[in-house]
PDB file of N, CA and C in Angstrom:
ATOM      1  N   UNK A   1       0.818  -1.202   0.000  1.00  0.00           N
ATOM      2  CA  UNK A   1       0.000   0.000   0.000  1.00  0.00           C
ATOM      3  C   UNK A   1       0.855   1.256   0.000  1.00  0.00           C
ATOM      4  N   UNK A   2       1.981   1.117   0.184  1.00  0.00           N
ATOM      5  CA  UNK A   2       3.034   2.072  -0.112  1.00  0.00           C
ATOM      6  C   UNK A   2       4.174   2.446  -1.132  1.00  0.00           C
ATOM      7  N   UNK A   3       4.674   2.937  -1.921  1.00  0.00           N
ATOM      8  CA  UNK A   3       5.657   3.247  -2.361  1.00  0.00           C
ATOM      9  C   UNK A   3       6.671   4.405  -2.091  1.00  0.00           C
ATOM     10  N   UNK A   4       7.474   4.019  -2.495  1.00  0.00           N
ATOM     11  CA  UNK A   4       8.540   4.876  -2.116  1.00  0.00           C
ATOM     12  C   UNK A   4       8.984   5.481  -3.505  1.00  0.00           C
ATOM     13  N   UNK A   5       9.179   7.073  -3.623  1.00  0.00           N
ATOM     14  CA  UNK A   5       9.258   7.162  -5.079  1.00  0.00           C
ATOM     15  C   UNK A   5      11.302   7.978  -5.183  1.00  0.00           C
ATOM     16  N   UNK A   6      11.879   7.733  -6.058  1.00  0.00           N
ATOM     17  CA  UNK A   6      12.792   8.249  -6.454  1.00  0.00           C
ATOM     18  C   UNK A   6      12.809   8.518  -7.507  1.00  0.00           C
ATOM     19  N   UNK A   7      13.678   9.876  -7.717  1.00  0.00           N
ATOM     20  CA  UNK A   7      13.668  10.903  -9.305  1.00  0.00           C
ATOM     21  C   UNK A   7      15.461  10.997  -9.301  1.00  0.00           C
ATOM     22  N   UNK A   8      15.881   9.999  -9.826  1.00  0.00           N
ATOM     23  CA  UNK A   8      17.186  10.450  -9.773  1.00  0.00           C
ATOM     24  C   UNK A   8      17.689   9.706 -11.264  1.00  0.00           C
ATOM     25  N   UNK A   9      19.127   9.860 -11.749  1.00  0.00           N
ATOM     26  CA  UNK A   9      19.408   9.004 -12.794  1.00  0.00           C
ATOM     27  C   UNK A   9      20.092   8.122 -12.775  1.00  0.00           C
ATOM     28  N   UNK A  10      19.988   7.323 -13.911  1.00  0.00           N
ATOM     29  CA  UNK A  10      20.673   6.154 -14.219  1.00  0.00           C
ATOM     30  C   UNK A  10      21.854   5.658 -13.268  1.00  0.00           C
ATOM     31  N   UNK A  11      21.983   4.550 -12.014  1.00  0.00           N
ATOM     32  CA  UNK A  11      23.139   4.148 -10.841  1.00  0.00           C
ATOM     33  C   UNK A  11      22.255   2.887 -10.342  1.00  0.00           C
ATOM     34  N   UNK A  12      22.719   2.602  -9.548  1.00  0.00           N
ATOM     35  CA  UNK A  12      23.092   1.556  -9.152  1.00  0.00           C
ATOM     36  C   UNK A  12      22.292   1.742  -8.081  1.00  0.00           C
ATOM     37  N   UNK A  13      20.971   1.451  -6.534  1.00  0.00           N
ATOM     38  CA  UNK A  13      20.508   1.304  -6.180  1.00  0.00           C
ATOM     39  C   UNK A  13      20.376   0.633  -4.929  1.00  0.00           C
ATOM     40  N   UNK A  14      20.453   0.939  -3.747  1.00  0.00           N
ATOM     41  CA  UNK A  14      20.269   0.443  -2.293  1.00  0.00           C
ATOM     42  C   UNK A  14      19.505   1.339  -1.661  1.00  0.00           C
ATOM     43  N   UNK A  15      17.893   0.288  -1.292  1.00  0.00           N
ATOM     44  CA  UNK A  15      16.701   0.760  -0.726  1.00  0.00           C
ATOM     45  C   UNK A  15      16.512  -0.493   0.173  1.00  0.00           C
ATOM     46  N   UNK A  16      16.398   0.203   1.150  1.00  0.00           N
ATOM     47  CA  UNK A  16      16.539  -0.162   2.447  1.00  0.00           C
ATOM     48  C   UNK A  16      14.199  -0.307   2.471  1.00  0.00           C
ATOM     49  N   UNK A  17      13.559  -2.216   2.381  1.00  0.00           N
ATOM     50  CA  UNK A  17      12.549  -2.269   2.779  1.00  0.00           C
ATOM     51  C   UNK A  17      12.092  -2.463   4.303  1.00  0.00           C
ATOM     52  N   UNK A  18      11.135  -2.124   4.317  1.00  0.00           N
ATOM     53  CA  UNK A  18      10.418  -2.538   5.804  1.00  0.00           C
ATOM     54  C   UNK A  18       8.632  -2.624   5.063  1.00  0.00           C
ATOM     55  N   UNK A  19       8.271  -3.980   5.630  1.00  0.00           N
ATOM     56  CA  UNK A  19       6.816  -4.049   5.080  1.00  0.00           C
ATOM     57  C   UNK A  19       6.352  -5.567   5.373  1.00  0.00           C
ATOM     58  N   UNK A  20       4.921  -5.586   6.098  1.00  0.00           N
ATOM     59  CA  UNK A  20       4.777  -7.073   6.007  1.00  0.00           C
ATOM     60  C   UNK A  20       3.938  -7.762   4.887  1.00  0.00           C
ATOM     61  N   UNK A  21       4.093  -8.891   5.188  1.00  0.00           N
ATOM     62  CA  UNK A  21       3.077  -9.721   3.815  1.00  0.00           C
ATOM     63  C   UNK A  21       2.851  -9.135   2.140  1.00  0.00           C
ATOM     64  N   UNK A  22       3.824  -8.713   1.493  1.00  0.00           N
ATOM     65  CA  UNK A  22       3.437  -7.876   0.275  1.00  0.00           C
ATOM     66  C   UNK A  22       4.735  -8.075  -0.545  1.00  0.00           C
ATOM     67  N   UNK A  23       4.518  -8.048  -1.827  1.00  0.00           N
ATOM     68  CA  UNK A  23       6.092  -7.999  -2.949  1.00  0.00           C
ATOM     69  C   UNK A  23       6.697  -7.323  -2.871  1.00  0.00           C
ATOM     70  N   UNK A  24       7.912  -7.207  -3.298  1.00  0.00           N
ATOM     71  CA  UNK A  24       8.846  -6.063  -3.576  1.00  0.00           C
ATOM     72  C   UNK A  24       8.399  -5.549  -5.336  1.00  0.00           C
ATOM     73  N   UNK A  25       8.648  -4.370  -5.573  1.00  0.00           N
ATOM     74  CA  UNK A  25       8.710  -4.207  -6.844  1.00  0.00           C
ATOM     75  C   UNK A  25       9.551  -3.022  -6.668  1.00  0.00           C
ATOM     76  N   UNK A  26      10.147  -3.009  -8.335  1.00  0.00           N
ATOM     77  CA  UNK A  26      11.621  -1.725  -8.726  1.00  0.00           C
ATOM     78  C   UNK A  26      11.318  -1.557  -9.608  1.00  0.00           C
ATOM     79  N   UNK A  27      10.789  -0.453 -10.152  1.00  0.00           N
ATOM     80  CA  UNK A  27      10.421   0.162 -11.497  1.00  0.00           C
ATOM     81  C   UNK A  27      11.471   1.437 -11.877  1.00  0.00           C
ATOM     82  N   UNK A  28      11.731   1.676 -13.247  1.00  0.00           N
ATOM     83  CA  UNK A  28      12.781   2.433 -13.589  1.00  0.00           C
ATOM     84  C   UNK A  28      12.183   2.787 -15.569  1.00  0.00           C
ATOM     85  N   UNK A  29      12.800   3.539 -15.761  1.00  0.00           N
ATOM     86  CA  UNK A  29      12.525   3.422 -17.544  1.00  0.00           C
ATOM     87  C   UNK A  29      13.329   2.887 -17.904  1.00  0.00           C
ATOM     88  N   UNK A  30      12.922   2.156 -18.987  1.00  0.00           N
ATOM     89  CA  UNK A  30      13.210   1.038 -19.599  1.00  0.00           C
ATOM     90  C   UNK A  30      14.344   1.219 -20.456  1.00  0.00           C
ATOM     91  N   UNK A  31      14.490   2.910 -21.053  1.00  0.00           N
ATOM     92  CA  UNK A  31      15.769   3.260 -21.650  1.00  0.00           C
ATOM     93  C   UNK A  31      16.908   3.060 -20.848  1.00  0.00           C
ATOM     94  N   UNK A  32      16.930   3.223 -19.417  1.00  0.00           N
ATOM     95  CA  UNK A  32      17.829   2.541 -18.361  1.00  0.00           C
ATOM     96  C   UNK A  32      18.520   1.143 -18.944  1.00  0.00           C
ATOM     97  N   UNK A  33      17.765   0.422 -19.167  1.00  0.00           N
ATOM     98  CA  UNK A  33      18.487  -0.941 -19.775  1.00  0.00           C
ATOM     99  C   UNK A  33      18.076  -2.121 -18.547  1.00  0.00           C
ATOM    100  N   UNK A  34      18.378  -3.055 -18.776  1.00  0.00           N
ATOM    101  CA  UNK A  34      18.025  -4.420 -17.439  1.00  0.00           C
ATOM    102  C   UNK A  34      19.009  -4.251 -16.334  1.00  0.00           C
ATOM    103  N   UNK A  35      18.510  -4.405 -15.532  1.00  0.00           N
ATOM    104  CA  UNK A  35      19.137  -4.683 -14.178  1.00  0.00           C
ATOM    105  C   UNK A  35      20.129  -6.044 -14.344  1.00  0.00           C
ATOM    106  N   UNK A  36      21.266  -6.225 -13.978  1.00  0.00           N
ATOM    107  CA  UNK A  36      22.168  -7.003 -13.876  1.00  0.00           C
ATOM    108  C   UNK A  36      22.439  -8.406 -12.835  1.00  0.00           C
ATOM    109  N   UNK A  37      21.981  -7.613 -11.609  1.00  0.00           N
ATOM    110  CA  UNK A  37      22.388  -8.280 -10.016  1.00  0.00           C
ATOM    111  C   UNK A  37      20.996  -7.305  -9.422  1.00  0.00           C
ATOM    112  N   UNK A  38      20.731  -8.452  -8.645  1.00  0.00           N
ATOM    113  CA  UNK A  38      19.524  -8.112  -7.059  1.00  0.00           C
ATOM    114  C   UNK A  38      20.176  -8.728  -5.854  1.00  0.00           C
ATOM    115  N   UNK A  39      20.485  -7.823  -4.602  1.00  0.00           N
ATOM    116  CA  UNK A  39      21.428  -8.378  -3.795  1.00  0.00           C
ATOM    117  C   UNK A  39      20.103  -8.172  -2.435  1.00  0.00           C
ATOM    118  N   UNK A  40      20.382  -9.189  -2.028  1.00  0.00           N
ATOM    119  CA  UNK A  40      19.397  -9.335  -0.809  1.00  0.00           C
ATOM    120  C   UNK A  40      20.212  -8.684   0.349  1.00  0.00           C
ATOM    121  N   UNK A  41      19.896  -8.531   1.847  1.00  0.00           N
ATOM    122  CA  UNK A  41      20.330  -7.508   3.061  1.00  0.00           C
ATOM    123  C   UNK A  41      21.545  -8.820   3.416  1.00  0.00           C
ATOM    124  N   UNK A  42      21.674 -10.194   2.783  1.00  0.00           N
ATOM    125  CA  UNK A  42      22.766 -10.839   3.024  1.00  0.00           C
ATOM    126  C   UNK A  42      23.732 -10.827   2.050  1.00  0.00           C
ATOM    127  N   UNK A  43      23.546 -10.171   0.853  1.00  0.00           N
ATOM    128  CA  UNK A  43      24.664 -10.010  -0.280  1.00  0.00           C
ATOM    129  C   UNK A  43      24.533 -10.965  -1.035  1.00  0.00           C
ATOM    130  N   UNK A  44      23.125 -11.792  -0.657  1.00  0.00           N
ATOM    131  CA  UNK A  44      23.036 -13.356  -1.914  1.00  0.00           C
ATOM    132  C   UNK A  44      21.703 -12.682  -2.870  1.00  0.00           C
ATOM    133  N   UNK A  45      22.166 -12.927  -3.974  1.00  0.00           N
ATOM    134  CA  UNK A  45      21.999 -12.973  -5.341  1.00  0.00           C
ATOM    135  C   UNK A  45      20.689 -13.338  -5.355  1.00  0.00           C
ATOM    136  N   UNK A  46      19.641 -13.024  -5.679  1.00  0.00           N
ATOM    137  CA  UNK A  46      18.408 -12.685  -5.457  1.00  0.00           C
ATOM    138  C   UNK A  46      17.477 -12.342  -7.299  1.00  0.00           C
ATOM    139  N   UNK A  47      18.262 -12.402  -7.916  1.00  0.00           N
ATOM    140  CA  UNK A  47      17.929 -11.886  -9.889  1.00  0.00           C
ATOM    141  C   UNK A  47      17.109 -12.835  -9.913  1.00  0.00           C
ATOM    142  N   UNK A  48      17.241 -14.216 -10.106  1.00  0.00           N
ATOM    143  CA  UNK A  48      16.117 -15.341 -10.209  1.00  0.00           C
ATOM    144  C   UNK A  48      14.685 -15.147  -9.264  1.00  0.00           C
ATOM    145  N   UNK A  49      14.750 -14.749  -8.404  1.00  0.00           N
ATOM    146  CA  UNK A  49      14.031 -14.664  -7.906  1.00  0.00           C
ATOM    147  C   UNK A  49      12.670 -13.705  -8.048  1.00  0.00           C
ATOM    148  N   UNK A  50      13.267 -12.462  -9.056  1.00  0.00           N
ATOM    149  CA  UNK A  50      12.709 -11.982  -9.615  1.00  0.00           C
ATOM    150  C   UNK A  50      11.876 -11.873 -11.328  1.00  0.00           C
ATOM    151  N   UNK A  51      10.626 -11.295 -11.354  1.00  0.00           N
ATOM    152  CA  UNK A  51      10.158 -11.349 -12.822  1.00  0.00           C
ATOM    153  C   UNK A  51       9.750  -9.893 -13.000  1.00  0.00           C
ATOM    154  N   UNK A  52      11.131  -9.990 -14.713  1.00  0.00           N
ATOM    155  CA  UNK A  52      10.531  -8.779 -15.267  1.00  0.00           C
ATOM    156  C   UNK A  52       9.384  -8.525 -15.896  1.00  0.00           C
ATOM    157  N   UNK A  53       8.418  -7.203 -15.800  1.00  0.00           N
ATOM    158  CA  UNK A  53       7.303  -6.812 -16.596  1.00  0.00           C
ATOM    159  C   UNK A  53       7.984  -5.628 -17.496  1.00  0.00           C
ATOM    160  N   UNK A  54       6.909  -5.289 -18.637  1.00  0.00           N
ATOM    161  CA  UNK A  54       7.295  -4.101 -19.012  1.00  0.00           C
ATOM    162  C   UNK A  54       5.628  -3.685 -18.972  1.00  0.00           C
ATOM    163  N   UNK A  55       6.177  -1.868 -18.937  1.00  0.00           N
ATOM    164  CA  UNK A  55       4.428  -1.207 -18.589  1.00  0.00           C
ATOM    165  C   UNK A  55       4.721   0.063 -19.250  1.00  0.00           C
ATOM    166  N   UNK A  56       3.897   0.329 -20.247  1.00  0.00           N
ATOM    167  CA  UNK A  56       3.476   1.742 -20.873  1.00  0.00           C
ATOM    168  C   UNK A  56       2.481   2.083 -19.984  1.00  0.00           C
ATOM    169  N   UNK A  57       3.222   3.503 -19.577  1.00  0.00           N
ATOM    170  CA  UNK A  57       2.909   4.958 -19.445  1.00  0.00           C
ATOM    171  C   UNK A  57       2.441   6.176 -20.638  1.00  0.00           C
ATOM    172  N   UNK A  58       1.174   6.218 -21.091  1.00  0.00           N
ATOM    173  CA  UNK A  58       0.494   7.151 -22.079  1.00  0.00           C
ATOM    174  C   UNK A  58       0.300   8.540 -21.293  1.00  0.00           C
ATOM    175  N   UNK A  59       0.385   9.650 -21.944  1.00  0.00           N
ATOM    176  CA  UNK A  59       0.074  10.827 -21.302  1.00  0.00           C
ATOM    177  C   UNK A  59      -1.357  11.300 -22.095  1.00  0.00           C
ATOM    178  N   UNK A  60      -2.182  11.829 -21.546  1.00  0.00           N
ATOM    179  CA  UNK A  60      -3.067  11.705 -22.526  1.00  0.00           C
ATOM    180  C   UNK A  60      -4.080  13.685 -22.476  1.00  0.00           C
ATOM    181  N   UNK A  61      -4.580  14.158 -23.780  1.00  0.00           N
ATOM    182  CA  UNK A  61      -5.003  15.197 -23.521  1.00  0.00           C
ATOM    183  C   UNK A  61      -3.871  16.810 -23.344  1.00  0.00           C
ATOM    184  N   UNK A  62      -2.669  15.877 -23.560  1.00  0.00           N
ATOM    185  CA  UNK A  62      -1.856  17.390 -23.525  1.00  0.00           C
ATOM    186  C   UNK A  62      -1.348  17.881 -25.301  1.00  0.00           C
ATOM    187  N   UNK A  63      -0.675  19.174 -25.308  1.00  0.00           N
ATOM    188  CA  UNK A  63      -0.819  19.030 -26.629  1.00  0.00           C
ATOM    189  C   UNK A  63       0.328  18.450 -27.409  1.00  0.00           C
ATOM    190  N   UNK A  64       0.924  17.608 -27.107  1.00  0.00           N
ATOM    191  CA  UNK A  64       1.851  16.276 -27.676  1.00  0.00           C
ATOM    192  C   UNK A  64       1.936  15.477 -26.391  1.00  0.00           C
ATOM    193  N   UNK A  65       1.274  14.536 -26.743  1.00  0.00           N
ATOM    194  CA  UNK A  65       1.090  13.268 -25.909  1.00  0.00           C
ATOM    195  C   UNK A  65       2.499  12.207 -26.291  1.00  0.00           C
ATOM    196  N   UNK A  66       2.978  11.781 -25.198  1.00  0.00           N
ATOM    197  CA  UNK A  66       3.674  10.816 -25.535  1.00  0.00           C
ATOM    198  C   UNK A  66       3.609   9.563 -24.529  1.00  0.00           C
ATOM    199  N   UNK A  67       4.451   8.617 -24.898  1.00  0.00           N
ATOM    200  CA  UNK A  67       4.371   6.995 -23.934  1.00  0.00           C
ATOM    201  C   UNK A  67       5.580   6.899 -23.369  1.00  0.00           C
ATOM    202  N   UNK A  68       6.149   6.415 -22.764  1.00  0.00           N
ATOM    203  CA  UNK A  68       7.208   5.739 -22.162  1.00  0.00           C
ATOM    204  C   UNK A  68       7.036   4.524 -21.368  1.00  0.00           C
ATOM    205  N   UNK A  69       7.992   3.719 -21.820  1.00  0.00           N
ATOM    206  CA  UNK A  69       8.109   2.054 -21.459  1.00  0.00           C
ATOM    207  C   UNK A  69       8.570   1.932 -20.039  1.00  0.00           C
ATOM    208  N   UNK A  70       8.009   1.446 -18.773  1.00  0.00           N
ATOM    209  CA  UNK A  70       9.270   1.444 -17.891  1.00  0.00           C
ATOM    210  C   UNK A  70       9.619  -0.566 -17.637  1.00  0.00           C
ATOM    211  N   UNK A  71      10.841  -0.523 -16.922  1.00  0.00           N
ATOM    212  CA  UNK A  71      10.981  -2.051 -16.634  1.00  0.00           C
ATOM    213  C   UNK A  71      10.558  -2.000 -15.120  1.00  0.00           C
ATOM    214  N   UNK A  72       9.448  -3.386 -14.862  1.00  0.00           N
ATOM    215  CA  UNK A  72       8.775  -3.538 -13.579  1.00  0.00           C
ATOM    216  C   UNK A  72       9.613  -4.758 -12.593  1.00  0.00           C
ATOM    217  N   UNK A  73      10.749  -4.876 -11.931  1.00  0.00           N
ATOM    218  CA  UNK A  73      11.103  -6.000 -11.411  1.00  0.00           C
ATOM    219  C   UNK A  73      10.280  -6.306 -10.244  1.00  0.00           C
ATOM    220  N   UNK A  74       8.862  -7.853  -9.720  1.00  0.00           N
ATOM    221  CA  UNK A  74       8.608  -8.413  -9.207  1.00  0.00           C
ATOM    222  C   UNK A  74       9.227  -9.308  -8.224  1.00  0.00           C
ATOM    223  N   UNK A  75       9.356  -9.278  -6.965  1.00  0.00           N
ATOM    224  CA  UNK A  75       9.808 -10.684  -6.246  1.00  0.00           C
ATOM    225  C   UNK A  75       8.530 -11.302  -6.550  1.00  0.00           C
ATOM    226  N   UNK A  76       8.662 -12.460  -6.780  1.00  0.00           N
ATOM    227  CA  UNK A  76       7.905 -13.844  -6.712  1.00  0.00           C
ATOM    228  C   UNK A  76       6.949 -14.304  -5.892  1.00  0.00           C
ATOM    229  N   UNK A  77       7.445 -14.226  -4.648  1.00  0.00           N
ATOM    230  CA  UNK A  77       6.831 -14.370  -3.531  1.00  0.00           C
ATOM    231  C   UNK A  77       6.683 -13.175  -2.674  1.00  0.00           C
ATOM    232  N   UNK A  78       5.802 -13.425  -1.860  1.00  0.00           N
ATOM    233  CA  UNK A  78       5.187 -12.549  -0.871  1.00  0.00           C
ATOM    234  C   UNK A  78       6.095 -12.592   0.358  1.00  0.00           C
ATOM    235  N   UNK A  79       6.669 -11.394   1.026  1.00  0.00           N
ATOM    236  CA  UNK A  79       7.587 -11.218   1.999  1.00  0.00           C
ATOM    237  C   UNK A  79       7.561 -10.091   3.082  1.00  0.00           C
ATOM    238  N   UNK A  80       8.477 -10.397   4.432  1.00  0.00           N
ATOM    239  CA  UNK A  80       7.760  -9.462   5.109  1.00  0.00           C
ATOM    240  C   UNK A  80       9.107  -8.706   5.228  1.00  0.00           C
ATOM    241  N   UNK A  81      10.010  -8.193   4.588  1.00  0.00           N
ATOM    242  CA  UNK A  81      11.085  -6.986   5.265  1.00  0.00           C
ATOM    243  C   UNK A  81      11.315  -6.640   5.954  1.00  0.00           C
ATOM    244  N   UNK A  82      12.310  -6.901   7.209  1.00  0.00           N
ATOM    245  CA  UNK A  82      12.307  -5.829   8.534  1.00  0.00           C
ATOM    246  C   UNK A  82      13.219  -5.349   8.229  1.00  0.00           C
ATOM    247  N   UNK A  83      13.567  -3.731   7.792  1.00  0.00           N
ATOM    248  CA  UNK A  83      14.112  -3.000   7.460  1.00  0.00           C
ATOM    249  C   UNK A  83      15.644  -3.638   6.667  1.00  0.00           C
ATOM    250  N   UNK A  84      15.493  -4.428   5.394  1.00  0.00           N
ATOM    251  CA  UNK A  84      15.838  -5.279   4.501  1.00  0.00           C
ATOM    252  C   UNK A  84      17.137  -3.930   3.747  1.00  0.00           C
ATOM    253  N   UNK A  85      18.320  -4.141   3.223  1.00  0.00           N
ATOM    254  CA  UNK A  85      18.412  -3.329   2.098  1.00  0.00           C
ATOM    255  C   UNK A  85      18.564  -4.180   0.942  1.00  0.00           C
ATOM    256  N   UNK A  86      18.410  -3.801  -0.227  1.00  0.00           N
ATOM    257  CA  UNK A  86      18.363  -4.851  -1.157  1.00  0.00           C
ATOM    258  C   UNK A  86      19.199  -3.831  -2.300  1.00  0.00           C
ATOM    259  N   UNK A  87      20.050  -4.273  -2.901  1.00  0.00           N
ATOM    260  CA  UNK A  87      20.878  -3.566  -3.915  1.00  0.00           C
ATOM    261  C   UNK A  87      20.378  -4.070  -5.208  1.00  0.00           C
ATOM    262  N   UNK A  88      19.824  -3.371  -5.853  1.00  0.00           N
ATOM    263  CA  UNK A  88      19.599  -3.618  -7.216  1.00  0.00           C
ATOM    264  C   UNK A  88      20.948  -2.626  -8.336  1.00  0.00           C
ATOM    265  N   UNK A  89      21.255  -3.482  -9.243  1.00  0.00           N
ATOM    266  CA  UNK A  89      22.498  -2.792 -10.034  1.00  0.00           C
ATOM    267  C   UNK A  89      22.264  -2.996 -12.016  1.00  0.00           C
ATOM    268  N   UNK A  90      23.108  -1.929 -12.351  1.00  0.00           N
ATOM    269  CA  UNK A  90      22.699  -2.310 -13.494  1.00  0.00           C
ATOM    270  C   UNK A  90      24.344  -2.583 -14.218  1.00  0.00           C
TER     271      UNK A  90
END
């Protein structure tokens, strides 16, 4: 029921979760490129564990509308974070 939003560019990524019973998700634009490595708060390798989506963003009603693609990374399973950091890298 929460997100956490960041506006920054293209690096490398450590977000520190806290949350019970719910997925992780990491969304970014897709011109970014794929994520490489997902490092769990123990430094184990965590990429499998995840599934990529892709999701258009339409702007709509302005006077040049445009789309942008972003990449959606899913954990799999449902998890509870106690203040977790998880390094995502590209």
């Amino acid at each position: 029921t929460t997100l956490t939003k960041s506006v920054t560019a293209k690096s490398n990524k450590s977000v520190t979760l806290t949350g019970t019973n719910g997925y992780i998700y990491f969304c970014y634009p897709a011109s970014y490129g794929n994520l490489t490595s997902i490092l769990d708060q123990n430094g184990f390798e965590q990429f499998s564990s995840f599934t990529k989506y892709t999701a258009n963003v339409t702007s709509t009603g302005l006077g040049e509308d445009w789309t942008t693609s972003y990449f959606i990374y899913k954990l799999n399973n449902i998890t509870s974070p106690a203040a977790w950091t998880y390094q995502f890298k590209f």
